[in-house]
N, C-alpha and C. Protein backbone atom coordinates (compact mmCIF):
# COMPACT_ATOMS: atom_id res chain seq x y z
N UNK A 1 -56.06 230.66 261.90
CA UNK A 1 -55.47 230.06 260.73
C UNK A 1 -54.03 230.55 260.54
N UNK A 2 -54.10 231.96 260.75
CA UNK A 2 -52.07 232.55 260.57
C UNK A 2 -51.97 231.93 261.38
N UNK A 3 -51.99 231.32 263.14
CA UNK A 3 -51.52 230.82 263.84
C UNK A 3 -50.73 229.51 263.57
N UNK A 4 -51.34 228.87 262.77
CA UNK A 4 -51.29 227.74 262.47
C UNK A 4 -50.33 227.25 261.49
N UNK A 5 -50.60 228.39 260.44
CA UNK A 5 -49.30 228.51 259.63
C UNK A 5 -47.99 228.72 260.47
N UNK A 6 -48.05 229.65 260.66
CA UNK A 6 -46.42 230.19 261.19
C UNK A 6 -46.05 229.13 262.41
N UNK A 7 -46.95 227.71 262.96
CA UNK A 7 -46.33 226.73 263.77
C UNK A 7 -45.83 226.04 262.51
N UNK A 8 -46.07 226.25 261.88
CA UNK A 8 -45.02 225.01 260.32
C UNK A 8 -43.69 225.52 259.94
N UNK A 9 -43.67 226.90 260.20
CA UNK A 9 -42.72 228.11 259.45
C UNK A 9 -41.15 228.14 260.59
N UNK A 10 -40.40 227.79 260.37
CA UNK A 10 -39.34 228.01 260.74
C UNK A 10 -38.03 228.84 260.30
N UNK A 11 -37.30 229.79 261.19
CA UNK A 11 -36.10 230.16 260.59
C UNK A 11 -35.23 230.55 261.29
N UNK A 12 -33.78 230.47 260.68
CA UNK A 12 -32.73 230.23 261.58
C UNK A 12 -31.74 231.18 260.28
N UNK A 13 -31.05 231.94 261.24
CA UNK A 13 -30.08 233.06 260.72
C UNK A 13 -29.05 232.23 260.49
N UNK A 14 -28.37 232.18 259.22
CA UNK A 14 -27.17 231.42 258.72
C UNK A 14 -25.79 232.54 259.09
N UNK A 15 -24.58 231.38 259.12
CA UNK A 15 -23.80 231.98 259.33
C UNK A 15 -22.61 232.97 258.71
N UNK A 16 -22.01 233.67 258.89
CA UNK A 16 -21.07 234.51 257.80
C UNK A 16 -20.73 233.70 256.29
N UNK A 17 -20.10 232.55 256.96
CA UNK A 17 -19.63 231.62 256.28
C UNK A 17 -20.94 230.94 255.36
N UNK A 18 -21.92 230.16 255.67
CA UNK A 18 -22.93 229.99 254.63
C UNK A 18 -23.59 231.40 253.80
N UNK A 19 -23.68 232.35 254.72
CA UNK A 19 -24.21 233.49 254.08
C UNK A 19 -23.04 233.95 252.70
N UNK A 20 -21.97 234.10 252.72
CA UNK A 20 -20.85 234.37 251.59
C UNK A 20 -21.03 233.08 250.45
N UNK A 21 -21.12 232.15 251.14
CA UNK A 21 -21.27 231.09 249.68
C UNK A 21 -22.48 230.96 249.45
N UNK A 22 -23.24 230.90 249.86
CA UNK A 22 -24.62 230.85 249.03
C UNK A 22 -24.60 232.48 248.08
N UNK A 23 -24.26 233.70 248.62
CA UNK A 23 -24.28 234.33 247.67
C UNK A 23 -23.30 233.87 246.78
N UNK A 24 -22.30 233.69 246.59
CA UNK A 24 -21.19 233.56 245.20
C UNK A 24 -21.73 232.55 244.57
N UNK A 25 -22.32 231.41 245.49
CA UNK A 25 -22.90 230.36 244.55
C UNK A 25 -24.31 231.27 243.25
N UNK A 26 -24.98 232.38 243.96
CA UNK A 26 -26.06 232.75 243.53
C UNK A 26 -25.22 233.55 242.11
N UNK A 27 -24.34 234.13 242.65
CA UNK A 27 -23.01 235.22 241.79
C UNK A 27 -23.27 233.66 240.05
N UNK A 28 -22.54 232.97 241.33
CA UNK A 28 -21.86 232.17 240.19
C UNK A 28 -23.01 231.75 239.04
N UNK A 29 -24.16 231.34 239.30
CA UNK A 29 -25.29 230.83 238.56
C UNK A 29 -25.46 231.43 237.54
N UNK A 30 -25.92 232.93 238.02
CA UNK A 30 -26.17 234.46 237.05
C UNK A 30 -25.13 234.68 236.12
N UNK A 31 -23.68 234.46 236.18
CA UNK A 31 -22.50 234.18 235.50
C UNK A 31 -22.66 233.44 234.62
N UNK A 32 -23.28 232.35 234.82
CA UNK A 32 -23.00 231.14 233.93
C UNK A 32 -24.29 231.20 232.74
N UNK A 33 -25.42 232.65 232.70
CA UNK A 33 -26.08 232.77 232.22
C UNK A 33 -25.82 234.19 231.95
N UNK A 34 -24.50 234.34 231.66
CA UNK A 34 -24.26 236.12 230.98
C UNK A 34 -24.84 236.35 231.66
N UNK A 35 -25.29 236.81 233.05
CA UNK A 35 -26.04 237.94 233.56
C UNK A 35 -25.36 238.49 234.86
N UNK A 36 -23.90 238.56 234.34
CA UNK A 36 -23.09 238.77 235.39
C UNK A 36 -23.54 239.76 236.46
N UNK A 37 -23.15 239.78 237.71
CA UNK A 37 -23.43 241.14 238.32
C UNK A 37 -22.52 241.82 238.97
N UNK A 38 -22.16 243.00 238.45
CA UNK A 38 -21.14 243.84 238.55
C UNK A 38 -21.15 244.86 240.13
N UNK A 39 -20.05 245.40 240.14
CA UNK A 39 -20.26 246.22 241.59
C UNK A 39 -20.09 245.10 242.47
N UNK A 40 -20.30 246.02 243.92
CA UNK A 40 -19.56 245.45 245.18
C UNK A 40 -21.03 244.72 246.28
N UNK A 41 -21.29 243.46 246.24
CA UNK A 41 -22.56 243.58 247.31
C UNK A 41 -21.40 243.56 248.75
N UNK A 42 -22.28 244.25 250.01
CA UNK A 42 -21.57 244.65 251.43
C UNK A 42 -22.81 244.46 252.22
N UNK A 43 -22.21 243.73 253.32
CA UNK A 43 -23.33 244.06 254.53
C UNK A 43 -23.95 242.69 254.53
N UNK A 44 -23.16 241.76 254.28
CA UNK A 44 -24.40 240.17 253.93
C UNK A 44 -24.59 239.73 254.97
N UNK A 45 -25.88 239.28 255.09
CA UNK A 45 -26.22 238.13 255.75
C UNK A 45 -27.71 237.45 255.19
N UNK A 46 -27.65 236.40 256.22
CA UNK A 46 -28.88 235.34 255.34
C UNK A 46 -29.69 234.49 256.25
N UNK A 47 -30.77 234.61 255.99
CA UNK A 47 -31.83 233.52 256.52
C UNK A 47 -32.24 232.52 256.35
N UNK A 48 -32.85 231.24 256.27
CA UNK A 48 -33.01 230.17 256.40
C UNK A 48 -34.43 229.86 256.68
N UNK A 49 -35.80 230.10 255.83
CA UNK A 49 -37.02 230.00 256.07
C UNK A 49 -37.58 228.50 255.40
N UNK A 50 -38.06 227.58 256.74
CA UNK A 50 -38.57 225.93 255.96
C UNK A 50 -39.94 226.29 256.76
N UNK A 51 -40.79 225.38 255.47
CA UNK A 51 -42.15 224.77 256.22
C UNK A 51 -42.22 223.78 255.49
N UNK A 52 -43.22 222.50 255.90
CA UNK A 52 -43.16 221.20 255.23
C UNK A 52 -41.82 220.99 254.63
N UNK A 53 -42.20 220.89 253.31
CA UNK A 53 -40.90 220.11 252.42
C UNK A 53 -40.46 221.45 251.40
N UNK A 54 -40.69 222.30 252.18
CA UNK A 54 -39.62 223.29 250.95
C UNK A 54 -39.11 224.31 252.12
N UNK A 55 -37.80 225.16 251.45
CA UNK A 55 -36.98 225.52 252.14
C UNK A 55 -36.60 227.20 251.17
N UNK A 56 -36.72 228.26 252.13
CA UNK A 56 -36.01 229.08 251.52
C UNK A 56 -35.05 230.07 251.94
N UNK A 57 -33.99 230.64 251.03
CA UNK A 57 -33.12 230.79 251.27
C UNK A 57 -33.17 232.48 251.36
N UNK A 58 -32.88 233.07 251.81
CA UNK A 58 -32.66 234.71 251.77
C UNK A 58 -31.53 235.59 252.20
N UNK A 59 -30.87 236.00 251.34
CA UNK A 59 -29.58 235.90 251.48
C UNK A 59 -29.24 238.22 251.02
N UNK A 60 -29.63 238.22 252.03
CA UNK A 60 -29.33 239.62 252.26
C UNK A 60 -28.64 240.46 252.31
N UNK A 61 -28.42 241.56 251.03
CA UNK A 61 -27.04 242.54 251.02
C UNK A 61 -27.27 243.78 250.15
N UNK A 62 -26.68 245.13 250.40
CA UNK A 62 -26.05 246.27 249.79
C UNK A 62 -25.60 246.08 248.90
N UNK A 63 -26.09 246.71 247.64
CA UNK A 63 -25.38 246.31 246.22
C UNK A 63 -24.88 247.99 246.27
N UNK A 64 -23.94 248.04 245.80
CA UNK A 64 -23.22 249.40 245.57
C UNK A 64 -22.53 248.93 243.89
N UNK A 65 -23.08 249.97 243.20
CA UNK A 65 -22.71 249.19 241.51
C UNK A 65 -21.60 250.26 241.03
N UNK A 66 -20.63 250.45 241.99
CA UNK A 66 -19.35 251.22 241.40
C UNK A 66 -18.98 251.71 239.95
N UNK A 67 -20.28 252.58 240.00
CA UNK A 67 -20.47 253.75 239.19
C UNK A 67 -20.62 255.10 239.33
N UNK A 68 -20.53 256.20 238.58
CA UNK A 68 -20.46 257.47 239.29
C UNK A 68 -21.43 257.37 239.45
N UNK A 69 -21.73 258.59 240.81
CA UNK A 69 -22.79 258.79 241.62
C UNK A 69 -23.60 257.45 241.95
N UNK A 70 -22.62 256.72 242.68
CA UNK A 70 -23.23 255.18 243.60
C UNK A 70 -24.39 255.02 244.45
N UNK A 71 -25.69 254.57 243.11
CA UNK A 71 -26.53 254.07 244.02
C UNK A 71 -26.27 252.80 244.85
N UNK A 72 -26.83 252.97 246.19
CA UNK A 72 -26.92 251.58 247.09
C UNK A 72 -27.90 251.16 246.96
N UNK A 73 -28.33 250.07 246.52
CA UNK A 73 -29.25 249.30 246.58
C UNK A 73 -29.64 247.99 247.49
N UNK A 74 -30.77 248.01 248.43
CA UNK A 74 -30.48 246.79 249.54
C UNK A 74 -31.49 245.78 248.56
N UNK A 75 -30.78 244.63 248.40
CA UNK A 75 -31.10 243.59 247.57
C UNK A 75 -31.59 242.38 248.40
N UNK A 76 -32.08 241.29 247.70
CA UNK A 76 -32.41 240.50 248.18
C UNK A 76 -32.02 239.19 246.85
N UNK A 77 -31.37 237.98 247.57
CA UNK A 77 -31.18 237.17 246.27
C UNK A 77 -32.04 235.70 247.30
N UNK A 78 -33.50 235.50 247.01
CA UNK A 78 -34.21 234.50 247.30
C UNK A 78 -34.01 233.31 246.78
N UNK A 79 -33.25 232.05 247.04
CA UNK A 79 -33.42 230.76 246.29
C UNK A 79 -35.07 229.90 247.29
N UNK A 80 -36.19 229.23 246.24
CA UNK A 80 -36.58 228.26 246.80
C UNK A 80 -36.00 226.85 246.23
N UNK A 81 -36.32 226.15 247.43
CA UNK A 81 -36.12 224.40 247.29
C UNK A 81 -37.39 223.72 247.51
N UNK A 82 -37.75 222.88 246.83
CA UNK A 82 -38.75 221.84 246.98
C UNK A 82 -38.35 220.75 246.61
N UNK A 83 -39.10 219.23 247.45
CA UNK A 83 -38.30 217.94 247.08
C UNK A 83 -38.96 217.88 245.70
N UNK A 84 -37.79 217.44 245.11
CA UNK A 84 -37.87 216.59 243.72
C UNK A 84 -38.18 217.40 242.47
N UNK A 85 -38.01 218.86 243.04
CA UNK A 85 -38.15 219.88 242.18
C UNK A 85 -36.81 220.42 241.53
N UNK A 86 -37.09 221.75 240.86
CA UNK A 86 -35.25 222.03 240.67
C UNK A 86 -35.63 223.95 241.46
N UNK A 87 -34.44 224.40 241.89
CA UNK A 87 -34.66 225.30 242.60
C UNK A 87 -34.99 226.46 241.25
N UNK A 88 -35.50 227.46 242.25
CA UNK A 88 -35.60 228.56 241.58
C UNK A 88 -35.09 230.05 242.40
N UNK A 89 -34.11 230.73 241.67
CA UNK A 89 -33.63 231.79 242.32
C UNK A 89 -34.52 233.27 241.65
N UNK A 90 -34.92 234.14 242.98
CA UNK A 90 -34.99 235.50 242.27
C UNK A 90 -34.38 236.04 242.84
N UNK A 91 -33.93 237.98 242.15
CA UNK A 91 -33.13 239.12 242.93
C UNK A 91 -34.28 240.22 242.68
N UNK A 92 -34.42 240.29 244.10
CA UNK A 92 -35.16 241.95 244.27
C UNK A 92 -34.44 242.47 244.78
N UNK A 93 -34.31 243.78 244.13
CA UNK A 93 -34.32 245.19 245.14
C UNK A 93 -34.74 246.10 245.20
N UNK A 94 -34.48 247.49 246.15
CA UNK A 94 -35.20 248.89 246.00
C UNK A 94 -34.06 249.43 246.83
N UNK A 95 -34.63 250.55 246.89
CA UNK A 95 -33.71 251.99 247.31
C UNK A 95 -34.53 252.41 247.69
N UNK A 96 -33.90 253.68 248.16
CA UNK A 96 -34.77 255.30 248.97
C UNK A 96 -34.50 256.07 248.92
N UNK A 97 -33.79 256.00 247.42
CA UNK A 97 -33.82 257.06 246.50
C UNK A 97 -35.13 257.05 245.84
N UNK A 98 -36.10 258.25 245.68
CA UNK A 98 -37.63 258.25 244.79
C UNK A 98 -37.29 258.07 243.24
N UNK A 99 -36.04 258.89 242.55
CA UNK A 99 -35.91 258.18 241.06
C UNK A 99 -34.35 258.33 241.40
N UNK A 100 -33.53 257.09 240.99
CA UNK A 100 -32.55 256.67 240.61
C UNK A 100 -32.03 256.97 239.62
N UNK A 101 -30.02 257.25 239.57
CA UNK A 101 -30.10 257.52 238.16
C UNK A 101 -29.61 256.58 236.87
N UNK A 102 -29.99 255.39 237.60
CA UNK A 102 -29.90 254.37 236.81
C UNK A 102 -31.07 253.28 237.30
N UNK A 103 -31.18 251.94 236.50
CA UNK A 103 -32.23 251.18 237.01
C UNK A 103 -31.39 250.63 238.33
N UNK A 104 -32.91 250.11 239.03
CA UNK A 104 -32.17 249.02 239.83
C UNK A 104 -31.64 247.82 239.32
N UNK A 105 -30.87 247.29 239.77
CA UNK A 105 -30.51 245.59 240.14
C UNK A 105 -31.48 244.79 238.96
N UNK A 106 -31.97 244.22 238.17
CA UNK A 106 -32.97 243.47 237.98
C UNK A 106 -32.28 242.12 237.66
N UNK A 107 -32.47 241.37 237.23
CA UNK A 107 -32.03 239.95 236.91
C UNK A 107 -33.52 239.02 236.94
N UNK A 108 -33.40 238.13 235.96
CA UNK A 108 -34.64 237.53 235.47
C UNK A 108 -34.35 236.24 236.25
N UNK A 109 -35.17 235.54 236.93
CA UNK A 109 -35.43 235.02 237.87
C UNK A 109 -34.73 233.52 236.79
N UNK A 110 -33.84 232.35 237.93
CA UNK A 110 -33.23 231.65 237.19
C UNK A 110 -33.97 230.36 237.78
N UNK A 111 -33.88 229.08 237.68
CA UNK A 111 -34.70 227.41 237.87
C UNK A 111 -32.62 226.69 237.25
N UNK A 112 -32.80 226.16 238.62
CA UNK A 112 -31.95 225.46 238.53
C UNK A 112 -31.90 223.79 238.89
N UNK A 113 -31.47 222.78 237.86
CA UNK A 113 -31.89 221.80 238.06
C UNK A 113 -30.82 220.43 238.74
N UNK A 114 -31.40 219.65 238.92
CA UNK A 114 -30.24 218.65 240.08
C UNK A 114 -29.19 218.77 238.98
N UNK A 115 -29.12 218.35 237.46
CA UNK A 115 -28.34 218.04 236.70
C UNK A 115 -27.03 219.64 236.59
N UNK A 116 -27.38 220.11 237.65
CA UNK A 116 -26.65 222.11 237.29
C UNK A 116 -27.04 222.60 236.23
N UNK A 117 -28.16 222.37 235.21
CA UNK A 117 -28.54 222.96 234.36
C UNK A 117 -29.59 223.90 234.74
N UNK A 118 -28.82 225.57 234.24
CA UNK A 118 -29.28 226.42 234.45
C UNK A 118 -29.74 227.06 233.61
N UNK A 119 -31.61 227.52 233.78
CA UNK A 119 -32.05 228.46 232.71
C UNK A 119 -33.03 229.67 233.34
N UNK A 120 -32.79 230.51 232.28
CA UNK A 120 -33.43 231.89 232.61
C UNK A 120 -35.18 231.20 232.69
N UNK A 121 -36.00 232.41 233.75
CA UNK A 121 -36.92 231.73 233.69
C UNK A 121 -38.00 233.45 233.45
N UNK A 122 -38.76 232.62 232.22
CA UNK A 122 -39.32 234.04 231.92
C UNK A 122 -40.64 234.44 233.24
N UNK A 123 -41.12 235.50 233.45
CA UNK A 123 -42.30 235.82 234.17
C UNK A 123 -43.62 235.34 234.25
N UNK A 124 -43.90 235.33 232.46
CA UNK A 124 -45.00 234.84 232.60
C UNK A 124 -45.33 233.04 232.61
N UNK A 125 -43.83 232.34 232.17
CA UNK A 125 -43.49 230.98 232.38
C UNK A 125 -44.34 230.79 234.10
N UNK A 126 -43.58 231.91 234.87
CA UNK A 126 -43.00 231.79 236.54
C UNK A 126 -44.79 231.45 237.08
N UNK A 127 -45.57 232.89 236.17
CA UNK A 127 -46.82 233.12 236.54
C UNK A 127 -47.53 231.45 236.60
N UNK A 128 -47.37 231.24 235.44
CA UNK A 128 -48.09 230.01 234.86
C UNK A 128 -48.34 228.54 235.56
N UNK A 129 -46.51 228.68 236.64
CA UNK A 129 -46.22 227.39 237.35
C UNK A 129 -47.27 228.07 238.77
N UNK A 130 -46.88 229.29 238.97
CA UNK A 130 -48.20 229.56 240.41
C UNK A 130 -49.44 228.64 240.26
N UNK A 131 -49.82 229.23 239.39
CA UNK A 131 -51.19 228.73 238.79
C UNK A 131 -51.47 227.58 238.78
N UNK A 132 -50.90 226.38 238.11
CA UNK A 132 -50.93 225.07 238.15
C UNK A 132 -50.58 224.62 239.45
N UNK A 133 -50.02 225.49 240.27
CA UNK A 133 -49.84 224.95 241.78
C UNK A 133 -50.70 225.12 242.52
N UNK A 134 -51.45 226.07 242.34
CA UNK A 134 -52.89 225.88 243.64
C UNK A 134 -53.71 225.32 243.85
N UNK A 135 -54.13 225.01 244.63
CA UNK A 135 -54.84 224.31 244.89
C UNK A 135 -56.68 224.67 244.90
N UNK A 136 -56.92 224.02 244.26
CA UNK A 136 -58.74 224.86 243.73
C UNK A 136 -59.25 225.19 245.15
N UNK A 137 -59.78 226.48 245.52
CA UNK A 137 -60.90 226.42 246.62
C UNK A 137 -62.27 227.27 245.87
N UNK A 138 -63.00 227.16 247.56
CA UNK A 138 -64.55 227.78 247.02
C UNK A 138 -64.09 229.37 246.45
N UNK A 139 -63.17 230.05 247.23
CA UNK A 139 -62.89 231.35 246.84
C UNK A 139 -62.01 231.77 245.58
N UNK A 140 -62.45 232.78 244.42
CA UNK A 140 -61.41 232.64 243.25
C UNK A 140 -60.63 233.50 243.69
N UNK A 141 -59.10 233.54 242.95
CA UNK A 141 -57.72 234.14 243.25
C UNK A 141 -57.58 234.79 241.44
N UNK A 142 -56.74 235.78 241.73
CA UNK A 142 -56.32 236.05 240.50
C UNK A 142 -55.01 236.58 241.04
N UNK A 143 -54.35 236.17 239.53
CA UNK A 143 -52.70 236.52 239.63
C UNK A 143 -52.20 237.72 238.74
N UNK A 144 -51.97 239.10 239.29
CA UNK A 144 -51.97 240.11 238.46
C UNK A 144 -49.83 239.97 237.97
N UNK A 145 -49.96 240.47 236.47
CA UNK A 145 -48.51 240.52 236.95
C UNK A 145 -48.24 241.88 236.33
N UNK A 146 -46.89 242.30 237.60
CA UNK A 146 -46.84 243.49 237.32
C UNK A 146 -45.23 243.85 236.85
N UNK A 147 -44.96 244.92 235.63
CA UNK A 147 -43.74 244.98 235.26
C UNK A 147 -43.48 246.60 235.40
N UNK A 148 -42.00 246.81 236.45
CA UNK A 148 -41.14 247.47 237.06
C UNK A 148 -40.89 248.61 235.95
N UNK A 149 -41.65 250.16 235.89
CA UNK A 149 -41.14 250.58 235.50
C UNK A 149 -40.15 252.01 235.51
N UNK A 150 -38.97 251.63 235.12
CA UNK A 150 -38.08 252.90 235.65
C UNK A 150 -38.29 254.37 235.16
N UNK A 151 -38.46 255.56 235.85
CA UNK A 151 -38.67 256.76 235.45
C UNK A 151 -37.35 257.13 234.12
N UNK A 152 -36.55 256.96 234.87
CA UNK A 152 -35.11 257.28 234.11
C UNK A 152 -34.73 256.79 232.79
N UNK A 153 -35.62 255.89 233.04
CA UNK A 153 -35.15 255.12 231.79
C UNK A 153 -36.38 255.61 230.32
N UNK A 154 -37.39 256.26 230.31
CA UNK A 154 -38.38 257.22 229.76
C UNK A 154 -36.92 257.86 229.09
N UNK A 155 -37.83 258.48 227.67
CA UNK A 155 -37.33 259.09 226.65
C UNK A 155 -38.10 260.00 226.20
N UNK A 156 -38.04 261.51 226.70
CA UNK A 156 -38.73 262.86 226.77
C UNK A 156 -38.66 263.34 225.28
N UNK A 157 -39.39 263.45 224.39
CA UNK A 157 -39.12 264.11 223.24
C UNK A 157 -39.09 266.03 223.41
């Protein structure tokens, strides 16, 4: 059955040039929803993952947030595409640093629509569209959701 999948799964390494604009385009989105992102991303590049009719984007880089004592953070800014849908962007990252002395990167996952209308998209909204997307089988699924929490950011009395 993985076999079978990954004959649908295709991907192709994009080039300098698509890899830089799809991030600024991603820059630009988060901008246009106050959620600017500050600091230097370095090191980009990007992938290109399709099966059937959706397409995703992975667009890979070093966030360095030019602050004292500069954490690097290797990020990830994921757009999917589906026909007739409107896209949806998330940003993960992590480090290897065990506690940071600031949070990571976070940004609330954005749905962007043919019309360029862009909105924040909450988690448990995000959860909700999974859900209505599966497809019923004999076996049940559950969708746990889990929220990121930073040591550093704790308040020691």
């Amino acid at each position: 059955m993985l076999r079978h999948f990954f004959s649908f799964l295709s991907h192709l390494q994009l080039t300098e040039e698509e890899s830089n604009a799809t991030l600024q385009y991603v820059l630009d989105k988060y901008d246009q929803v106050e959620l600017k992102v500050m600091g230097q991303p370095v090191s980009i590049y990007g992938m290109r993952l399709t099966y059937d009719d959706e397409e995703e984007l992975n667009i890979h880089f070093k966030y360095v947030d030019n602050t004292q004592q500069d954490v690097i953070q290797n990020c990830v800014f994921v757009i999917y595409h589906r026909s007739n849908e409107c896209e949806l962007i998330q940003t993960i990252c992590n480090t290897f640093l065990p506690i940071t002395p600031r949070p990571l990167l976070k940004r609330n996952d954005l749905r962007v629509c043919s019309d360029n209308d862009v909105q924040l998209v909450e988690m448990k909204e995000f959860v909700k569209e999974l859900r209505t997307e599966a497809t019923p089988s004999t076996t049940s699924t559950s969708v746990t959701e889990v929220e990121h929490v930073d040591e550093t950011t704790v308040t020691k009395a």
